[in-house]
Protein backbone atom coordinates (compact mmCIF):
# COMPACT_ATOMS: atom_id res chain seq x y z
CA UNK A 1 0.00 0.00 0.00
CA UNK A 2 2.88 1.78 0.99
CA UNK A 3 4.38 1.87 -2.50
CA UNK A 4 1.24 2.88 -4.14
CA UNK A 5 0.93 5.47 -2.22
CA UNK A 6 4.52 6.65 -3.09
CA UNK A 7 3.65 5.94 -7.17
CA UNK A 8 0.93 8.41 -6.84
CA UNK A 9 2.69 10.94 -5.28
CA UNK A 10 5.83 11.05 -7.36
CA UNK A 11 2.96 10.69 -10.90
CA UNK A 12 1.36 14.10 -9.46
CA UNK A 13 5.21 15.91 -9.66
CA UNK A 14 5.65 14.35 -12.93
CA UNK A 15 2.57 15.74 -14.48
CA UNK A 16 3.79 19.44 -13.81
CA UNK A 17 7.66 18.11 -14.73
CA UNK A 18 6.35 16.95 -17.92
CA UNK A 19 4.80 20.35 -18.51
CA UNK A 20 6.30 22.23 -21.26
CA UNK A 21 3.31 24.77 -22.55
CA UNK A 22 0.44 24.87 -21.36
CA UNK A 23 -2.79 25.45 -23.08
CA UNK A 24 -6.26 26.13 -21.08
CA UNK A 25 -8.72 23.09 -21.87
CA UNK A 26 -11.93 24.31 -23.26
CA UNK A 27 -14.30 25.83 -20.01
CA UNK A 28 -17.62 23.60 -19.61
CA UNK A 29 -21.00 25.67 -19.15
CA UNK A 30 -21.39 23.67 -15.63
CA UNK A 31 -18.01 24.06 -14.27
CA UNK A 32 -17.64 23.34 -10.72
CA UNK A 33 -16.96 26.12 -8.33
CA UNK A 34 -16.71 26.25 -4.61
CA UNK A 35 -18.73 24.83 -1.23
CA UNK A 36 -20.82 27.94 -0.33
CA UNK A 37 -24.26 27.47 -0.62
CA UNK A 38 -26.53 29.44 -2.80
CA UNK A 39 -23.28 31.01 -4.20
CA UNK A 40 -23.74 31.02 -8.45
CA UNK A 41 -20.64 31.97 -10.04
CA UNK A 42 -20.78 32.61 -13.95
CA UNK A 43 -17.48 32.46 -15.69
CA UNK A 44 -16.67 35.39 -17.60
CA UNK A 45 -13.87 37.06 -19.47
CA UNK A 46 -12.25 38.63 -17.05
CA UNK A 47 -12.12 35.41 -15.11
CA UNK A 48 -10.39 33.40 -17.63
CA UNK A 49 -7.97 36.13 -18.53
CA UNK A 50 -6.63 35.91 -14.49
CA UNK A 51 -6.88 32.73 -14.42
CA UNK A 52 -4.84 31.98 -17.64
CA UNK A 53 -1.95 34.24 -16.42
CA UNK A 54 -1.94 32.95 -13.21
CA UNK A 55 -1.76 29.11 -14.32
CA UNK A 56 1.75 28.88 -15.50
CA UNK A 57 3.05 30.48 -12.37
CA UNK A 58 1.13 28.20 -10.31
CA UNK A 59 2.29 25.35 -11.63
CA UNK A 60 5.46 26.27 -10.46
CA UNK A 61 4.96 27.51 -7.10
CA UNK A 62 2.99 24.26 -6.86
CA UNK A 63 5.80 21.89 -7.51
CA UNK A 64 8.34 22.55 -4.67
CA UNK A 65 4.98 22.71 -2.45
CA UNK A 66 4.29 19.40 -3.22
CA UNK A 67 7.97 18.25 -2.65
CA UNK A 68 7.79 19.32 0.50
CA UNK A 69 4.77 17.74 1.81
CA UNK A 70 4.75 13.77 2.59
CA UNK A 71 1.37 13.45 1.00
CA UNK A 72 2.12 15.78 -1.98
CA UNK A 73 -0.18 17.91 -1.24
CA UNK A 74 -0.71 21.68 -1.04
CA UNK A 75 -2.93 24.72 0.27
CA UNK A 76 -3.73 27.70 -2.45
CA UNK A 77 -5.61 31.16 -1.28
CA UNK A 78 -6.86 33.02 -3.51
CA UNK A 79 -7.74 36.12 -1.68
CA UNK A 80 -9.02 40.16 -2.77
CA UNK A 81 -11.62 42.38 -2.40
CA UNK A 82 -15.53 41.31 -2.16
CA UNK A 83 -16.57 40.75 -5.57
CA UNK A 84 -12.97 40.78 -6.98
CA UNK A 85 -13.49 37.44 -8.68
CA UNK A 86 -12.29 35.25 -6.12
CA UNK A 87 -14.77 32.32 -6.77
CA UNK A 88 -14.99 32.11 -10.33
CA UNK A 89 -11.18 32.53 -10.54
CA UNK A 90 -10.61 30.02 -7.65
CA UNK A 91 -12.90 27.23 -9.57
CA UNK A 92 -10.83 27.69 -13.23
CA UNK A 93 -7.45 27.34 -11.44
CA UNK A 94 -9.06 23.94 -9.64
CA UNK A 95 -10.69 23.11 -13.60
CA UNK A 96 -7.38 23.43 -14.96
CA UNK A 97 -5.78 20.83 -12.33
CA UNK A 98 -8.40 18.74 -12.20
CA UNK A 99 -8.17 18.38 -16.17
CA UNK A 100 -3.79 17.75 -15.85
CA UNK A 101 -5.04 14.91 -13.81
CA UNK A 102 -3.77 16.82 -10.54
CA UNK A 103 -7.07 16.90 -7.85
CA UNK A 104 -8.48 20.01 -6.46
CA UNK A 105 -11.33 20.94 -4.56
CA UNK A 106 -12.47 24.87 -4.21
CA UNK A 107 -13.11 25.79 -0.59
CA UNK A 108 -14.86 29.04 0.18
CA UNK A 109 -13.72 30.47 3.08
CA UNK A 110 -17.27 32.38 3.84
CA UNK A 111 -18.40 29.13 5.76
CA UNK A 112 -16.38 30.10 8.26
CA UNK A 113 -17.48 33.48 10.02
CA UNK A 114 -19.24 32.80 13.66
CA UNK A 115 -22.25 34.13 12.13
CA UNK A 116 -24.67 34.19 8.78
CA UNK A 117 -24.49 37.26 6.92
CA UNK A 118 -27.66 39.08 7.82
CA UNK A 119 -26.09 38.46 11.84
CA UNK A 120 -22.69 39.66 10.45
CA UNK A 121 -23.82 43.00 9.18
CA UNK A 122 -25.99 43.79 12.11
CA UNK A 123 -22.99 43.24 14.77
CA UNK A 124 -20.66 45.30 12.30
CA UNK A 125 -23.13 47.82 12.41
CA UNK A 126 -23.83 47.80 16.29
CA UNK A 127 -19.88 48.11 16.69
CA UNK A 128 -19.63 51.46 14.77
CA UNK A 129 -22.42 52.93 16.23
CA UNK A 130 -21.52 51.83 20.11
CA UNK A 131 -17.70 52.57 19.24
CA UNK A 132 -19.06 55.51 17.88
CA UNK A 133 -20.97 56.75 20.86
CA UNK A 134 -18.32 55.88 23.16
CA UNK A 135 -16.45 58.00 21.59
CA UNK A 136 -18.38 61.05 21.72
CA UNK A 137 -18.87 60.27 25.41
CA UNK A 138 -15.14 59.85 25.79
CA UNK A 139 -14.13 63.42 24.02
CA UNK A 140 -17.09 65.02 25.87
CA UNK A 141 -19.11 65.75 22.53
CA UNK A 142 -22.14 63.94 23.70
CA UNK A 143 -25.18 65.69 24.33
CA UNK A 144 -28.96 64.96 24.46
CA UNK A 145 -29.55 67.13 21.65
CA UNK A 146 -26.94 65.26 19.49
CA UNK A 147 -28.32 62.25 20.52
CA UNK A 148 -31.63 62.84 18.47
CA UNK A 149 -29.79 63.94 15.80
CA UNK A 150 -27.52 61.03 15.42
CA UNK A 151 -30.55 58.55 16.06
CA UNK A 152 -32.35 60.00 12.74
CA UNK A 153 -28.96 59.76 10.80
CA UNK A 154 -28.70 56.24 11.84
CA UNK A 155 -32.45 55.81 10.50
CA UNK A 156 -31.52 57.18 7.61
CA UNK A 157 -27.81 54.59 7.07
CA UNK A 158 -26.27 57.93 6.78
CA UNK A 159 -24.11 58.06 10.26
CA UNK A 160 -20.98 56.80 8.41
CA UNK A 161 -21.85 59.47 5.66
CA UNK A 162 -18.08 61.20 5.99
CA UNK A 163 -20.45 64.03 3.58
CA UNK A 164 -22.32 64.56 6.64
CA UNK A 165 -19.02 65.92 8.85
CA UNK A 166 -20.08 69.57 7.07
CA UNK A 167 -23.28 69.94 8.54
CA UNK A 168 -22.42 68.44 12.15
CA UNK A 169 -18.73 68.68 12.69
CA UNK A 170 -18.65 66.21 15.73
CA UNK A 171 -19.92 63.30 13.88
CA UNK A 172 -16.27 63.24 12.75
CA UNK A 173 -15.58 61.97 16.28
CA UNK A 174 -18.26 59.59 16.20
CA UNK A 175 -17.11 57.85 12.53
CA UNK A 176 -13.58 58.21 13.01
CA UNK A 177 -14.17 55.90 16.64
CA UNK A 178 -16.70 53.42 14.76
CA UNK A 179 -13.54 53.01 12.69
CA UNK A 180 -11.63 52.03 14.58
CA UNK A 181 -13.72 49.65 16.45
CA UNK A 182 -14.68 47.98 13.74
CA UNK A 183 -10.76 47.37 13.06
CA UNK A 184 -10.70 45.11 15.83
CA UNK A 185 -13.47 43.26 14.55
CA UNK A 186 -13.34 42.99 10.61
CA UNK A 187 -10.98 39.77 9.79
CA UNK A 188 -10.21 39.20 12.98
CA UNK A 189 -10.96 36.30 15.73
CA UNK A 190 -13.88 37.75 17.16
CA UNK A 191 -15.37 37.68 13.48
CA UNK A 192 -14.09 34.29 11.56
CA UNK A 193 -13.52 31.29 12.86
CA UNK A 194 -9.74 31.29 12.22
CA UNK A 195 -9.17 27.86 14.55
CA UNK A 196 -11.18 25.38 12.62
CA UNK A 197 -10.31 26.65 9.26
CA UNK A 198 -6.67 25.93 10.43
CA UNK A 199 -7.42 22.74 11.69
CA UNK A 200 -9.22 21.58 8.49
CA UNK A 201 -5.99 22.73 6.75
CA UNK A 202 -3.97 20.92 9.12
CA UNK A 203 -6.05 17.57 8.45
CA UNK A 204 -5.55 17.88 4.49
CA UNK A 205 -1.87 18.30 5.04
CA UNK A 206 -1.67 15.36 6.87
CA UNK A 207 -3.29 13.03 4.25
CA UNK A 208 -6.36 12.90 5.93
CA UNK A 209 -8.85 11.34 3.49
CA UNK A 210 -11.67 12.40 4.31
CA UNK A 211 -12.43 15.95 6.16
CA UNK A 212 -15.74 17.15 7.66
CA UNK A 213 -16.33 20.56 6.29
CA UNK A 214 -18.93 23.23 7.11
CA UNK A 215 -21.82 24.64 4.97
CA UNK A 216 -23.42 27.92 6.20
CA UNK A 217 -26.51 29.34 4.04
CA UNK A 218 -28.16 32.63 5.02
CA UNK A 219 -30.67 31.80 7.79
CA UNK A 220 -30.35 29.78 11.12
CA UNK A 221 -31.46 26.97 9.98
CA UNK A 222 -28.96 26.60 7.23
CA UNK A 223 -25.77 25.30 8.72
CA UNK A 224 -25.00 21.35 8.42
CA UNK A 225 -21.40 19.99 7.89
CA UNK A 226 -20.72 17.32 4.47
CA UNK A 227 -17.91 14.80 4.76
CA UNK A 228 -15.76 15.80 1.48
CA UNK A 229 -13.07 12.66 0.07
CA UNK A 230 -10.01 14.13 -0.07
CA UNK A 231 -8.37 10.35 -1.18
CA UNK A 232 -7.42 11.75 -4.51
CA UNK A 233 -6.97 15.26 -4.34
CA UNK A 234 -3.55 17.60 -3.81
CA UNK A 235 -4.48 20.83 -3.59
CA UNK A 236 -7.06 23.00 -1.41
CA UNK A 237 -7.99 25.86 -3.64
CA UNK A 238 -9.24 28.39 -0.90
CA UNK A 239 -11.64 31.87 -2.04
CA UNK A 240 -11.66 34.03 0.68
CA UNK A 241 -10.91 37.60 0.84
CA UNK A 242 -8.86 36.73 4.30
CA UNK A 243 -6.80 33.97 2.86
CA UNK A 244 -3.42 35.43 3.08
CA UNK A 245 -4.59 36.80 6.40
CA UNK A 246 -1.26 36.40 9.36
CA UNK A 247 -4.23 34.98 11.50
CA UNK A 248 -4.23 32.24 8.90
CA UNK A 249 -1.70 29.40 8.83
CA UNK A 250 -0.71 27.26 6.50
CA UNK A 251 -1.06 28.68 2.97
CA UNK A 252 1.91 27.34 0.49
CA UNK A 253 0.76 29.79 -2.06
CA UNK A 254 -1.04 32.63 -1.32
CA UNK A 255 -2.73 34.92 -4.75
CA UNK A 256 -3.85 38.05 -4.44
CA UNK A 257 -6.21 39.20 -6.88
CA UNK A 258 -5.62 43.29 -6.56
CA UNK A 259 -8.77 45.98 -6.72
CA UNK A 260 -8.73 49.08 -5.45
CA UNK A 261 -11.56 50.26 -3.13
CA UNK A 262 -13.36 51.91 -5.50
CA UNK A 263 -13.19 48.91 -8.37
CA UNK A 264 -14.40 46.46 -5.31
CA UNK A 265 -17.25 48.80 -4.53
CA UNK A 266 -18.44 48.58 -8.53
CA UNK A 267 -18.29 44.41 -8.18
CA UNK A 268 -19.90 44.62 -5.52
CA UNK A 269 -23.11 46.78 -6.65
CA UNK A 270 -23.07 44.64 -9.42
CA UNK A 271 -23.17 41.40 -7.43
CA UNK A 272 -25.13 42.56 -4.35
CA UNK A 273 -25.71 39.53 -2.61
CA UNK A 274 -27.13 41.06 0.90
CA UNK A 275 -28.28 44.72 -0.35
CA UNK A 276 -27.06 47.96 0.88
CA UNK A 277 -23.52 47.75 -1.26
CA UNK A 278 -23.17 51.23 -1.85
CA UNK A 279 -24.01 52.77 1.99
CA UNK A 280 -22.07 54.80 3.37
CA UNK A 281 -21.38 52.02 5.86
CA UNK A 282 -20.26 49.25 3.50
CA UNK A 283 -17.99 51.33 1.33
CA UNK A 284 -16.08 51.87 5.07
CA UNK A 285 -16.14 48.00 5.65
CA UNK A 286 -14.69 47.67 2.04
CA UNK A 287 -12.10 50.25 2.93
CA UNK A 288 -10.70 48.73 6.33
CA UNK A 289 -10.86 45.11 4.41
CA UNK A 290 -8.65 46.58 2.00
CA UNK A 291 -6.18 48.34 4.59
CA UNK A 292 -6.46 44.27 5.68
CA UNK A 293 -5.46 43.12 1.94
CA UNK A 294 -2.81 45.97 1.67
CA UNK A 295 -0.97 45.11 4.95
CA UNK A 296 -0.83 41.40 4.01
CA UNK A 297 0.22 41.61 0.49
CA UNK A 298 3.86 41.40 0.79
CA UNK A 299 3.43 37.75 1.75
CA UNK A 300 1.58 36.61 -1.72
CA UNK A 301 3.22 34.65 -3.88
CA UNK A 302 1.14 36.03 -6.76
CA UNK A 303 -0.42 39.22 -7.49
CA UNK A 304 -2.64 40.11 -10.65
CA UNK A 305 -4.28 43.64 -11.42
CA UNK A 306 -7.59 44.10 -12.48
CA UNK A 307 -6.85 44.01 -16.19
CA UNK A 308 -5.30 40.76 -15.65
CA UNK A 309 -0.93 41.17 -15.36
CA UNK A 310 1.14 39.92 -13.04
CA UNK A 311 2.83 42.84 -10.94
CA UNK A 312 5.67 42.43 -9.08
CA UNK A 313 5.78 44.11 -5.37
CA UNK A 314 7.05 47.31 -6.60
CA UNK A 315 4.40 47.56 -9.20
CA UNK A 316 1.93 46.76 -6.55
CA UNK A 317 3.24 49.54 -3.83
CA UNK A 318 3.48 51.90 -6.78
CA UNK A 319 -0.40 51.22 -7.95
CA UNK A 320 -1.54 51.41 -4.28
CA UNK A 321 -0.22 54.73 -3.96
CA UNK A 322 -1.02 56.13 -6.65
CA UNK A 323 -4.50 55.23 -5.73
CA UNK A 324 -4.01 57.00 -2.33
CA UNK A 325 -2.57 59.98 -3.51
CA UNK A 326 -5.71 60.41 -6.19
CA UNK A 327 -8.32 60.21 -3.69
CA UNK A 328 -6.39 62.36 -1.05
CA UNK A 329 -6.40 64.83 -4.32
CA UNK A 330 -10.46 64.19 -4.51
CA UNK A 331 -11.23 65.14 -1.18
């Protein structure tokens, strides 16, 4: 059994040995894409362009990975901004494998927060707004009167509305604490559940082959785990915007598919799973997630633009700022 084993393993390093150039197979209409229920991801152009460049390079990141694991196996995160293209992207690079003869199953990270969305958004919310207050409280900027004020801006979704600092110049107090409270929150611990995605990695890396993983829908009643065989496949293909996150362990190869805030805010209106993508509110959770995908992008292996290139690190830290300095120059 022993030497079986062995055969397959060294057959999976010879399949990307033996790879000279590589041509994309032709994309089925019912390709599979990742674990998270209700999730429908179409396959467009701009997938297949990402996914194209990225291939190559993958294959070769993915061949001292596999060296270096017993079981030949490796963990891939493909990580960016909401609506980025994570999933559709993330189920092309697993097509491609799967068609080499190399097994991959696509993993969506978004099982894995401590609650369903609609719970999600509303505890976001609540920690802006009591952050917020606190705030006020703390600098000494509370008052009754402001207190009515800010209760019909929150009616309104317009208390993270930085348009409304003009008309009531303390509500910069108020936003600017929300902010930061909702730093400790977004991608962190207290948000995702960071310890069983790392254990499930941990089991996959060990050769387990089979691996009980969890499916989370959008009400209470939809969460149920499936036991997923794992006996023939060598590589995890992870979408998750927090999959290069340092609270994350054991990613081999780590790709970061690059969007600046404003290019994540336009796939997300366009995608709008939940509602309410272009409030005030969300386009600040979109902004601290990307501080979050800024401060861990050193670490990926790959990064791709939104066009579809490959930039190095210096191209990347000179796109980023350019993108600060424009909308410094726009407020």
């Amino acid at each position: 059994m022993l030497d079986q084993t062995k055969s397959v393993e060294n057959d999976v390093c010879s399949l990307i040995s033996a790879q000279t150039a590589w041509s994309p197979p032709p994309i089925p209409a019912d390709i599979r894409h990742g674990d998270m229920p209700g999730d429908k991801v179409n396959i467009n152009e701009d997938h297949i362009v990402k996914a194209n460049t990225i291939f190559p390079k993958l294959l070769d990141l993915l061949l001292p990975a596999f060296e270096g694991n017993p079981y030949r196996r490796a963990v891939v995160a493909v990580c960016g901004g909401s609506g980025v293209g994570k999933s559709g992207t993330a189920s092309l690079l697993s097509f491609y494998l799967n068609s080499m003869g190399i097994g991959s199953y696509t993993f969506s990270g978004d099982n894995y927060p401590h609650r369903i969305p609609k719970y999600n958004d509303a505890e976001r919310l609540r920690i802006f707004r009591h952050s917020g207050i606190r705030g006020l409280l703390a600098s000494g900027e509370y008052t009754s009167e402001r207190h009515v004020i800010l209760k019909g801006l929150q009616l309104s979704g317009s208390d993270a509305d930085p348009a409304r600092v003009t008309e009531y110049p303390w509500l910069a107090v108020y936003q600017r604490q929300g902010r930061n409270g909702l730093r400790g929150y977004l991608g962190t611990e207290n948000e995702l559940d960071f310890k069983e995605l790392g254990d499930i990695v941990s089991q996959f890396k060990s050769g387990a082959d089979a691996i009980w993983l969890k499916r989370m829908g959008r009400e209470d009643t939809d969460l149920w785990y499936d036991c997923v065989d794992f006996h023939n496949t060598h590589v995890l293909m992870i979408e998750w915007t927090h999959g290069n996150s340092d609270r994350f362990q054991g990613v081999d190869i780590p790709i970061l598919l690059n969007s600046t805030p404003q290019e994540t805010l336009v796939y997300r209106k366009a995608r709008n799973r939940d509602g309410g993508a272009d409030s005030p509110f969300m386009t600040m959770v979109l902004e601290i997630e990307q501080e979050l995908l800024v401060s861990q992008a050193s670490k990926a292996k790959i990064i791709i633009s939104k066009s579809g290139e490959i930039l190095s690190w210096d191209e990347y830290r000179r796109l980023m700022a350019a993108c600060t300095s424009d909308d410094v120059e726009a407020e």
